[in-house]
PDB file of N, CA and C in Angstrom:
ATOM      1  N   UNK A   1      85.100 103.931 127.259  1.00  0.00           N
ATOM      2  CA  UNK A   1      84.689 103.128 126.135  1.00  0.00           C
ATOM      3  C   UNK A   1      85.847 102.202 125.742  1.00  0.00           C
ATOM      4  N   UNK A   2      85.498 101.159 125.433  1.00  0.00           N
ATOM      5  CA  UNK A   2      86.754 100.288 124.908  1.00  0.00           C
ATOM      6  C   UNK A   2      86.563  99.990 123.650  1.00  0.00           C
ATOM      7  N   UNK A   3      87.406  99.499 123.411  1.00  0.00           N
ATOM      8  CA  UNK A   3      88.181  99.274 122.107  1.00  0.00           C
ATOM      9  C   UNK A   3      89.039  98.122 121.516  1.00  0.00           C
ATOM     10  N   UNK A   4      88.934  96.894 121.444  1.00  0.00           N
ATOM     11  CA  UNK A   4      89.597  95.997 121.433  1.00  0.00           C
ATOM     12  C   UNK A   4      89.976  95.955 120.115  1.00  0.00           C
ATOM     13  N   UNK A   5      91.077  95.228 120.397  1.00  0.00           N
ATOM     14  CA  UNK A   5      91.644  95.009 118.498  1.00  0.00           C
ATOM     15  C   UNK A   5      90.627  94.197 118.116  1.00  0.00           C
ATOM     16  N   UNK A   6      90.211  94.422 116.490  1.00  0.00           N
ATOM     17  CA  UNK A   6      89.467  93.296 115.939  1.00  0.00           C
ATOM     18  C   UNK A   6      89.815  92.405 115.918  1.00  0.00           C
ATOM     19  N   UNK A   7      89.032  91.353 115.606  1.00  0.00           N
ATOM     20  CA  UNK A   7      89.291  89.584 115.886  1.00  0.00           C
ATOM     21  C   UNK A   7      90.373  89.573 114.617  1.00  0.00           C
ATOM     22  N   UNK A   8      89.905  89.711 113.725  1.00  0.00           N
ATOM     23  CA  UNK A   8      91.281  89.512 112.361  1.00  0.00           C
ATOM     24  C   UNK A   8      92.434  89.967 113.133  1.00  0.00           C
ATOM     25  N   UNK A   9      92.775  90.875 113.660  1.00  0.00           N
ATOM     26  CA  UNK A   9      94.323  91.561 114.222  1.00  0.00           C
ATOM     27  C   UNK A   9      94.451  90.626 115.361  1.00  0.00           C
ATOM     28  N   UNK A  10      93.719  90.381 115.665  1.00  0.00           N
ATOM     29  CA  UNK A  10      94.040  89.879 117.238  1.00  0.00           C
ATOM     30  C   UNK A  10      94.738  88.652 117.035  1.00  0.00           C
ATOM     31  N   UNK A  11      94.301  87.334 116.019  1.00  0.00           N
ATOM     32  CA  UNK A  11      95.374  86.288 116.253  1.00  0.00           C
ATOM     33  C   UNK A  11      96.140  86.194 114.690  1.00  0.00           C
ATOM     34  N   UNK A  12      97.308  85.826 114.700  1.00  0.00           N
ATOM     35  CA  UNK A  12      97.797  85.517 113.214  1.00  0.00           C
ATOM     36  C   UNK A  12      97.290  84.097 112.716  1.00  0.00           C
ATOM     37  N   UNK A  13      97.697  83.771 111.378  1.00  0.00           N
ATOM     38  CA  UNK A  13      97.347  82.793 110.723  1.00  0.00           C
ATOM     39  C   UNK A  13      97.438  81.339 111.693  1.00  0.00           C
ATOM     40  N   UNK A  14      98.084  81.751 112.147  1.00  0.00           N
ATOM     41  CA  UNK A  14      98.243  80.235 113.196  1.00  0.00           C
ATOM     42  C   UNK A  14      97.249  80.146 114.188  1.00  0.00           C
ATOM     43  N   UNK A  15      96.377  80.911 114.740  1.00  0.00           N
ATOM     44  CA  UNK A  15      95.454  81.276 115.892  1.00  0.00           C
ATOM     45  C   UNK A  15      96.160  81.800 117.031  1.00  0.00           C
ATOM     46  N   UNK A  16      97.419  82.480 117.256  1.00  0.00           N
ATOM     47  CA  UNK A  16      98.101  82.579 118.311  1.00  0.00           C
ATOM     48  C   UNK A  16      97.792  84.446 118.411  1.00  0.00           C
ATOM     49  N   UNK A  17      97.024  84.743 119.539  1.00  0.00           N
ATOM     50  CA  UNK A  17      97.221  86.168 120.002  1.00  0.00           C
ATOM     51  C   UNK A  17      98.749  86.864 120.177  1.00  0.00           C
ATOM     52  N   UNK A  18      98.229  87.741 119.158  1.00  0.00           N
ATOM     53  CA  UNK A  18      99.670  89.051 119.147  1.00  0.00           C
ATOM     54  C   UNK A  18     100.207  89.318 120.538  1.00  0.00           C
ATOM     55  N   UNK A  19      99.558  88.906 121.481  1.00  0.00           N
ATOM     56  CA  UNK A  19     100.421  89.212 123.127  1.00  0.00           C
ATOM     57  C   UNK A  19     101.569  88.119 123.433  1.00  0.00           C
ATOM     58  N   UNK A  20     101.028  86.586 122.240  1.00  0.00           N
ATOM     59  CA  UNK A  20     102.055  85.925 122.834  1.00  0.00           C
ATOM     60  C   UNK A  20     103.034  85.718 121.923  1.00  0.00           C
ATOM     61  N   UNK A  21     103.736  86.493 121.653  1.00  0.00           N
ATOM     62  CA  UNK A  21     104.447  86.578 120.681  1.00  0.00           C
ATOM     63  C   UNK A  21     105.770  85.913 120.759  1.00  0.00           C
ATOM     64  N   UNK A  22     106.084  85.419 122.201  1.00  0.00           N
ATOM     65  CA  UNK A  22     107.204  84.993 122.841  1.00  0.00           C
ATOM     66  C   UNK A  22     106.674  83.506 123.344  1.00  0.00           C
ATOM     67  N   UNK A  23     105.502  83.032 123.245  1.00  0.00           N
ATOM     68  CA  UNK A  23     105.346  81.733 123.283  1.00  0.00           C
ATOM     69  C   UNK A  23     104.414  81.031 121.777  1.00  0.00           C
ATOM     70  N   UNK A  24     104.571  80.021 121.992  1.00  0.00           N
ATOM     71  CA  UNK A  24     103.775  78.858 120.879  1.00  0.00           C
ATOM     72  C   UNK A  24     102.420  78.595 121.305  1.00  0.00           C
ATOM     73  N   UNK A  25     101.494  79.430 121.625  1.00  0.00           N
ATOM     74  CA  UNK A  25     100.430  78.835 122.352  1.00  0.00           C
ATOM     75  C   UNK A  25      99.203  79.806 121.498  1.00  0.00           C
ATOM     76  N   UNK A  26      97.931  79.199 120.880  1.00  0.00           N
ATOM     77  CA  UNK A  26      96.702  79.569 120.301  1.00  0.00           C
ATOM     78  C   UNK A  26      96.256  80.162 121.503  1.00  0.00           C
ATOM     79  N   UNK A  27      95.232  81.155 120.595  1.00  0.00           N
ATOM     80  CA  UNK A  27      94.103  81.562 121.683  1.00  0.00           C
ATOM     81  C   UNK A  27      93.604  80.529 122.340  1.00  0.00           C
ATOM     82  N   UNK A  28      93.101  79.546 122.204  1.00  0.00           N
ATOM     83  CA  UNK A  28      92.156  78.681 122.506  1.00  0.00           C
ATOM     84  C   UNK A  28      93.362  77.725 123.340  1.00  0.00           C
ATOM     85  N   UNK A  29      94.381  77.785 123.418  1.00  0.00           N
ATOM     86  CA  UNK A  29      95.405  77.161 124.824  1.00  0.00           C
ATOM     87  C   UNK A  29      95.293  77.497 125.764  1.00  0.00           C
ATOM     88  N   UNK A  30      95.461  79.199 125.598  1.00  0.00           N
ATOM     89  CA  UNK A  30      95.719  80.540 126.374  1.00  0.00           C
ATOM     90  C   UNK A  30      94.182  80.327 126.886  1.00  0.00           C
ATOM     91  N   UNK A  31      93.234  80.500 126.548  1.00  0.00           N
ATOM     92  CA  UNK A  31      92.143  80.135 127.320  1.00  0.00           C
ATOM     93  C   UNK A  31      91.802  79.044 128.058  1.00  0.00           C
ATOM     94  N   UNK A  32      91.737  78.174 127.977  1.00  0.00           N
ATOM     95  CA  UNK A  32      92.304  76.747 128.379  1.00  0.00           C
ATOM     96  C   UNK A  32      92.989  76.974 129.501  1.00  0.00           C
ATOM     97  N   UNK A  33      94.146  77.010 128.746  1.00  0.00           N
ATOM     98  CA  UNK A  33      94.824  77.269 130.894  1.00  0.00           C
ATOM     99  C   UNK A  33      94.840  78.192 131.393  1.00  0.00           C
ATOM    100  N   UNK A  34      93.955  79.271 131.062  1.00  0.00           N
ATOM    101  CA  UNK A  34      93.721  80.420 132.073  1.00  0.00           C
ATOM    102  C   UNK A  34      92.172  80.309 133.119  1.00  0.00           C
ATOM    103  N   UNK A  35      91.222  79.610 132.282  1.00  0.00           N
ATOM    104  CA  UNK A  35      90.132  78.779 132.974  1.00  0.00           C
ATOM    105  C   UNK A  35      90.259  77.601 133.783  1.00  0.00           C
ATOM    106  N   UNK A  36      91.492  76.936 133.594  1.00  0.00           N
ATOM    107  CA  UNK A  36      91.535  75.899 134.312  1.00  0.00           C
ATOM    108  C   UNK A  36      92.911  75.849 135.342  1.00  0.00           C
ATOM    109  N   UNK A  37      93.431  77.260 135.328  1.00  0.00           N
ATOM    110  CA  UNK A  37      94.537  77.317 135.897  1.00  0.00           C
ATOM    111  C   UNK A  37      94.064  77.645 137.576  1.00  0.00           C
ATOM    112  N   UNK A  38      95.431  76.927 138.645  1.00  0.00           N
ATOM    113  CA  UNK A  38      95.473  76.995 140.176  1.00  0.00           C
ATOM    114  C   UNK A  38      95.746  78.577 139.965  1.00  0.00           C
ATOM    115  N   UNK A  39      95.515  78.943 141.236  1.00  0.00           N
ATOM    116  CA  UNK A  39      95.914  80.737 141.039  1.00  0.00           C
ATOM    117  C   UNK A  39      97.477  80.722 140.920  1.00  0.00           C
ATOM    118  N   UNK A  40      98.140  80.155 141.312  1.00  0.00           N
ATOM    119  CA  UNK A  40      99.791  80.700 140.951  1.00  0.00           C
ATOM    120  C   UNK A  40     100.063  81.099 139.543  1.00  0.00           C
ATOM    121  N   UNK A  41      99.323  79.809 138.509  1.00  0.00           N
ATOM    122  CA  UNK A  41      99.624  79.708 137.451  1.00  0.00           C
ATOM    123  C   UNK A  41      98.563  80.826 136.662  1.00  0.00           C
ATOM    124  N   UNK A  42      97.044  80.990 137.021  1.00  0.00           N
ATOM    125  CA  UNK A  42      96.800  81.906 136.590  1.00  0.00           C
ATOM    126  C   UNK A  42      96.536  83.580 136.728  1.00  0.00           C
ATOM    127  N   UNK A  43      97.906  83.678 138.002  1.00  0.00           N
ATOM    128  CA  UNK A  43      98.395  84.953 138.232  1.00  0.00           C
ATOM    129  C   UNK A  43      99.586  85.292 137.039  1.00  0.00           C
ATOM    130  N   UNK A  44     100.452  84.381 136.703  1.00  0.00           N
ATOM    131  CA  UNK A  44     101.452  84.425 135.600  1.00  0.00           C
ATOM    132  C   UNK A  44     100.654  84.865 134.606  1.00  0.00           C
ATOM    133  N   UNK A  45     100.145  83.924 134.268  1.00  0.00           N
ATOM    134  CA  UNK A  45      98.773  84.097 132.629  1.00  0.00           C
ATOM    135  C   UNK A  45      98.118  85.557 132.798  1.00  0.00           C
ATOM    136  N   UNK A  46      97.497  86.172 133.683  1.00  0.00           N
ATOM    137  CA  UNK A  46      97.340  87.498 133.912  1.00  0.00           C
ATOM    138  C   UNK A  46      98.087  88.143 133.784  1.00  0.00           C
ATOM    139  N   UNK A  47      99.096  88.010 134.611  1.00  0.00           N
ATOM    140  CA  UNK A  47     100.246  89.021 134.305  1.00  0.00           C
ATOM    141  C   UNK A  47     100.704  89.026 132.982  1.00  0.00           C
ATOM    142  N   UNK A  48     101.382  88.159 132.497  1.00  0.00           N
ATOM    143  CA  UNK A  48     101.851  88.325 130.911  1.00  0.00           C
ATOM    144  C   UNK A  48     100.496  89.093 129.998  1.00  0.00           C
ATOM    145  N   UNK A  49      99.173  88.422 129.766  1.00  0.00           N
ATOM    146  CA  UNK A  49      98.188  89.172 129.411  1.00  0.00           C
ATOM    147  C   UNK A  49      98.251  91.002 129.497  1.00  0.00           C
ATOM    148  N   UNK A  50      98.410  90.962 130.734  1.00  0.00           N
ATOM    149  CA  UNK A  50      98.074  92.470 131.342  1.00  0.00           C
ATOM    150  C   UNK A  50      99.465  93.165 131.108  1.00  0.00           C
ATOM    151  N   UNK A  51     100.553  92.418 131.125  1.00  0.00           N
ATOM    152  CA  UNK A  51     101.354  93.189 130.536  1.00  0.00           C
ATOM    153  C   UNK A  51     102.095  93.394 128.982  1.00  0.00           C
ATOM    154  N   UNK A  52     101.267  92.278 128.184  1.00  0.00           N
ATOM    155  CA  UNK A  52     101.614  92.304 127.091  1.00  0.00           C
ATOM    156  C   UNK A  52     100.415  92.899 125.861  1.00  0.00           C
ATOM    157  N   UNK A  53      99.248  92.770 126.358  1.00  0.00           N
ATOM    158  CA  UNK A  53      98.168  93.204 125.410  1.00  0.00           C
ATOM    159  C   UNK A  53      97.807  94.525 125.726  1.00  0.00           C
ATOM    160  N   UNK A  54      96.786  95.260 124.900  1.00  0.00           N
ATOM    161  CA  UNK A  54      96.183  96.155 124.965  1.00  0.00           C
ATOM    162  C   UNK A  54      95.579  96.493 126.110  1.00  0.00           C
ATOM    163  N   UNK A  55      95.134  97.127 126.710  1.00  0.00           N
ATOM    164  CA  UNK A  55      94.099  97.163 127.750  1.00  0.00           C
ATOM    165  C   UNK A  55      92.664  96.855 127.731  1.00  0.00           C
ATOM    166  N   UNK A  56      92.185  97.647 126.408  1.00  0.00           N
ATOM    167  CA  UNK A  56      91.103  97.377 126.214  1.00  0.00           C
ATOM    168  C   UNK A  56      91.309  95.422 125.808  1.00  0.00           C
ATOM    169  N   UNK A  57      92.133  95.243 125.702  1.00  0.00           N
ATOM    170  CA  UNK A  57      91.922  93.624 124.798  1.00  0.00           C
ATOM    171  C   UNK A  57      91.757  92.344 126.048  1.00  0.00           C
ATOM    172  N   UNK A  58      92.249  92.981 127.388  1.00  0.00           N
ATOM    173  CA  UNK A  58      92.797  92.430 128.124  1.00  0.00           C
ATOM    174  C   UNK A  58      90.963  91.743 128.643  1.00  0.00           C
ATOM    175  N   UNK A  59      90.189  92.874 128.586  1.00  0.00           N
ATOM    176  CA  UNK A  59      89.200  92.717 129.566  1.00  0.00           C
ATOM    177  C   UNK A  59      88.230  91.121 127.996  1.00  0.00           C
ATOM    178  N   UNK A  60      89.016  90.788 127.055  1.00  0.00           N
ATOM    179  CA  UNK A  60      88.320  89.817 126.152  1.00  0.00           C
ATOM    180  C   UNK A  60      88.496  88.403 126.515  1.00  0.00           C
ATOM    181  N   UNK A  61      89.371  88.849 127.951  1.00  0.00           N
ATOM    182  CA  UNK A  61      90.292  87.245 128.529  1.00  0.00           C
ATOM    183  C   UNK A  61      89.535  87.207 130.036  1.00  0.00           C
ATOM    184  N   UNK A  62      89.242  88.265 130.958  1.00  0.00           N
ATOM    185  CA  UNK A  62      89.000  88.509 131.721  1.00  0.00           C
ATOM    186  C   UNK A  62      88.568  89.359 132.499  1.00  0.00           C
ATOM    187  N   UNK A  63      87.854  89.908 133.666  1.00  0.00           N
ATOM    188  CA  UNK A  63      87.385  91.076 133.961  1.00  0.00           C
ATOM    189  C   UNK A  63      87.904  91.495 135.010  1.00  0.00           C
ATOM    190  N   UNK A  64      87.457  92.617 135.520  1.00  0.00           N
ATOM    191  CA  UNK A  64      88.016  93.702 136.932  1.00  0.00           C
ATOM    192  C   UNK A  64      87.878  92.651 138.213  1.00  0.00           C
ATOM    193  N   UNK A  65      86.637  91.923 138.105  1.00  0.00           N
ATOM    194  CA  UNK A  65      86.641  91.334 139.714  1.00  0.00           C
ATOM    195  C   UNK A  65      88.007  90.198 139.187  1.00  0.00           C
ATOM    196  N   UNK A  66      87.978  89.659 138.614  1.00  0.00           N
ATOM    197  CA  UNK A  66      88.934  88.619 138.568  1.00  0.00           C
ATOM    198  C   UNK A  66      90.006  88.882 138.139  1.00  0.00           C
ATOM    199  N   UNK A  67      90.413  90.438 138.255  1.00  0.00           N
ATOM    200  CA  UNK A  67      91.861  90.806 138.415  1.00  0.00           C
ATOM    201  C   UNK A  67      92.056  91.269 139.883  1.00  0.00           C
ATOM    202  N   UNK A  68      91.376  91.722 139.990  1.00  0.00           N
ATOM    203  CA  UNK A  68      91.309  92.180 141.755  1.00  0.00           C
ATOM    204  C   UNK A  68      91.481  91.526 142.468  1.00  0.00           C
ATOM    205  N   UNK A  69      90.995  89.996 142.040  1.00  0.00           N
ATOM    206  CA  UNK A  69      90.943  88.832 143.272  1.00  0.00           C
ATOM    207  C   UNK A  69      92.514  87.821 143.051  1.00  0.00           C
ATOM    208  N   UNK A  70      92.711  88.244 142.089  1.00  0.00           N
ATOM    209  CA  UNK A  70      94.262  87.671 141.827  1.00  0.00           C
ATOM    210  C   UNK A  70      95.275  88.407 141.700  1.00  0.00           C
ATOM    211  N   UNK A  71      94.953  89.643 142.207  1.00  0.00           N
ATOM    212  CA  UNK A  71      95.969  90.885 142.450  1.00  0.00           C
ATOM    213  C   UNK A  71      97.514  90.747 143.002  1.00  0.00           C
ATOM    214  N   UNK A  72      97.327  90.162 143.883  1.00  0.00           N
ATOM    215  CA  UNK A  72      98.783  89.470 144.919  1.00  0.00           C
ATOM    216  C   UNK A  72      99.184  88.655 144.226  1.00  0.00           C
ATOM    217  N   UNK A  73      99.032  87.517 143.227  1.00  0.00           N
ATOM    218  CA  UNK A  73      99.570  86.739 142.553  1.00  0.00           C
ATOM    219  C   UNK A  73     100.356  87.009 141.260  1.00  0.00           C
ATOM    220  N   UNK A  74      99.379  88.263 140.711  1.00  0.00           N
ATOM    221  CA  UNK A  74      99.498  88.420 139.128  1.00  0.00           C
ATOM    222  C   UNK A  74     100.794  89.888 139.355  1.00  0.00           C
ATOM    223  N   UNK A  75     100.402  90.476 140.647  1.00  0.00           N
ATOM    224  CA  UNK A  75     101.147  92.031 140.509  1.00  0.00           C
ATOM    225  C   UNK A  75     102.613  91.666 140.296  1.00  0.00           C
ATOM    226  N   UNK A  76     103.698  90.664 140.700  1.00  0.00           N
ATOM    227  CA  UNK A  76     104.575  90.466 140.591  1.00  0.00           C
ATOM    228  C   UNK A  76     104.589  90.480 139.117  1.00  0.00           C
ATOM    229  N   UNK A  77     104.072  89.951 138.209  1.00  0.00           N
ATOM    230  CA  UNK A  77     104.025  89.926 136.845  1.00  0.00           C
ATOM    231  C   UNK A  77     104.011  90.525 136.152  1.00  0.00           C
ATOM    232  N   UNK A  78     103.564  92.121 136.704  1.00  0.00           N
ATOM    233  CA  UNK A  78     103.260  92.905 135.296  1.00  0.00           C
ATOM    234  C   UNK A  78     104.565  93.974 134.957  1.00  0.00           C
ATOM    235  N   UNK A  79     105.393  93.954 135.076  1.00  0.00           N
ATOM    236  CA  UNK A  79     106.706  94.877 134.798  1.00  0.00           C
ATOM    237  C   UNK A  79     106.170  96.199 135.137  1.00  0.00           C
ATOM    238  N   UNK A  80     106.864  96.608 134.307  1.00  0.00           N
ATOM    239  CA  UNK A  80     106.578  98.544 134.324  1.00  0.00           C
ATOM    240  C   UNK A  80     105.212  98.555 133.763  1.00  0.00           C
ATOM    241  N   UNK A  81     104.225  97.544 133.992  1.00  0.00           N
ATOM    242  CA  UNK A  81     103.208  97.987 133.982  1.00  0.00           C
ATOM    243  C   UNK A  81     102.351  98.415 135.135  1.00  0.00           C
ATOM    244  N   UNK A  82     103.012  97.545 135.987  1.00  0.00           N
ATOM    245  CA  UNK A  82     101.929  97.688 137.386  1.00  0.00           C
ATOM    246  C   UNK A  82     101.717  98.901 137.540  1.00  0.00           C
ATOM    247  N   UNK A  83     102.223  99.720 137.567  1.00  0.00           N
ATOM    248  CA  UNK A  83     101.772 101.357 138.007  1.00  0.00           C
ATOM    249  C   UNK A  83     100.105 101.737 137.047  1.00  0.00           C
ATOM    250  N   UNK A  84     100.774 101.218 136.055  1.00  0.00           N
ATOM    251  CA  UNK A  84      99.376 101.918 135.073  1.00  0.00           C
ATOM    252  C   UNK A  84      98.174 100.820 135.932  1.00  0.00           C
ATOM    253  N   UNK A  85      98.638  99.568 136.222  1.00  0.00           N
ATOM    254  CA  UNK A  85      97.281  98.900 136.405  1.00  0.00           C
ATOM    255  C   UNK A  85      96.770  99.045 137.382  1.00  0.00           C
ATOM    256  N   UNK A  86      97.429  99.565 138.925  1.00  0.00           N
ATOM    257  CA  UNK A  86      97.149 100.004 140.157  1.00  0.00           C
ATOM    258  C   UNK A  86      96.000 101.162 139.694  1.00  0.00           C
ATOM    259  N   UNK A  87      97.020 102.154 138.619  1.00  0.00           N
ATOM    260  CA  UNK A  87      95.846 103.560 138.960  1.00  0.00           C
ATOM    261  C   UNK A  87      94.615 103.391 137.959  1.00  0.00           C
ATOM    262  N   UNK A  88      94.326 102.401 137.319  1.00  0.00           N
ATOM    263  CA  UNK A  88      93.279 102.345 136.694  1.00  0.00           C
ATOM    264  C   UNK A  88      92.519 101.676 137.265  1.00  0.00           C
ATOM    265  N   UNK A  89      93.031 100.138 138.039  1.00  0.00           N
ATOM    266  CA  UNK A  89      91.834 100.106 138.998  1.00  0.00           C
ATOM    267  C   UNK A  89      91.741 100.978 140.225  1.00  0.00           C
ATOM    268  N   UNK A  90      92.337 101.905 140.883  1.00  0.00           N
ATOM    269  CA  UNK A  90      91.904 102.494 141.696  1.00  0.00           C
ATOM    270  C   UNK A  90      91.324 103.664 141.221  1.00  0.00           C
ATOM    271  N   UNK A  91      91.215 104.233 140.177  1.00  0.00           N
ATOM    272  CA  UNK A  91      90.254 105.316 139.394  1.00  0.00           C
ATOM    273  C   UNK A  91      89.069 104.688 139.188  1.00  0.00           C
ATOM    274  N   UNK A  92      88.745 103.517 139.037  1.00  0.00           N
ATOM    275  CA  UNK A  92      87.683 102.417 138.763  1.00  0.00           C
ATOM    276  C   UNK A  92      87.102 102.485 139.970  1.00  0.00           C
ATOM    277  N   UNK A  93      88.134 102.439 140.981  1.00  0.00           N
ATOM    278  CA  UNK A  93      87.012 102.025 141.752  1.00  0.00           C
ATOM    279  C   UNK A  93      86.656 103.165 142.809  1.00  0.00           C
ATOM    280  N   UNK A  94      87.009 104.667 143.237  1.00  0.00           N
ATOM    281  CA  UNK A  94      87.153 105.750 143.661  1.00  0.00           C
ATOM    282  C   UNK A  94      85.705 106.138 142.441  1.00  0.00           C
ATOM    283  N   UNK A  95      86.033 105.786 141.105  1.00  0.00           N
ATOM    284  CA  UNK A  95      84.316 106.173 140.301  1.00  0.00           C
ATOM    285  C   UNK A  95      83.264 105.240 140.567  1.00  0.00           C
ATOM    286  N   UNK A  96      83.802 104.274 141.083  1.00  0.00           N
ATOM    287  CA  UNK A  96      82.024 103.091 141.753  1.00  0.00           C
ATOM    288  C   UNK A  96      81.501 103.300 142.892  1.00  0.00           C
ATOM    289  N   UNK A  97      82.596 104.156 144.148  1.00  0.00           N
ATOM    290  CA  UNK A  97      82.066 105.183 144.954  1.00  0.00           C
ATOM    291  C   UNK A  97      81.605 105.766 144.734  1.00  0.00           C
ATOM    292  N   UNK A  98      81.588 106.382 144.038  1.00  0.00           N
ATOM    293  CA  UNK A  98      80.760 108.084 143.772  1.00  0.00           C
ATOM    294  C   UNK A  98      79.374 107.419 143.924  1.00  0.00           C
TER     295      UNK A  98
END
């Protein structure tokens, strides 16, 4: 079950999501160039996402196939997160076998 932060928590008064706390950029940027980004650029944008937000919040930007398919681009990106994100999609997907 997920759980995303509510929309009030999610951006401050300025419209900028609590993940980017280290850049100047609104939700509505961050979307912007993550829809219109070449994959290099929106393997970075994933990665920071995936390693800076919630999990559950992550899937409000994007979903499983379109992390999967930018896997090689974005994995460099995620710090000491990659481990958690490897075994959750491979628990994901070891349960879509079944």
């Amino acid at each position: 079950m997920m759980c995303p932060t509510p929309a009030e928590r999610l951006l401050d008064p300025q419209g900028r999501p609590y993940f980017l706390w280290d850049s100047d950029m609104t939700d509505e940027q961050f979307r912007g160039l993550l829809s219109g980004a070449e994959d290099e650029l929106r393997g970075v944008l994933l990665g920071k996402l995936m390693r800076q937000a919630k999990p559950d919040d992550v899937f409000l930007y994007t979903t499983e196939g379109e992390i999967r398919r930018c896997w090689a681009r974005l994995e460099p990106h995620l710090g000491r997160t990659r481990e958690f994100w490897r075994w959750l999609l491979e628990t994901w997907k070891a349960h879509d076998e079944r």
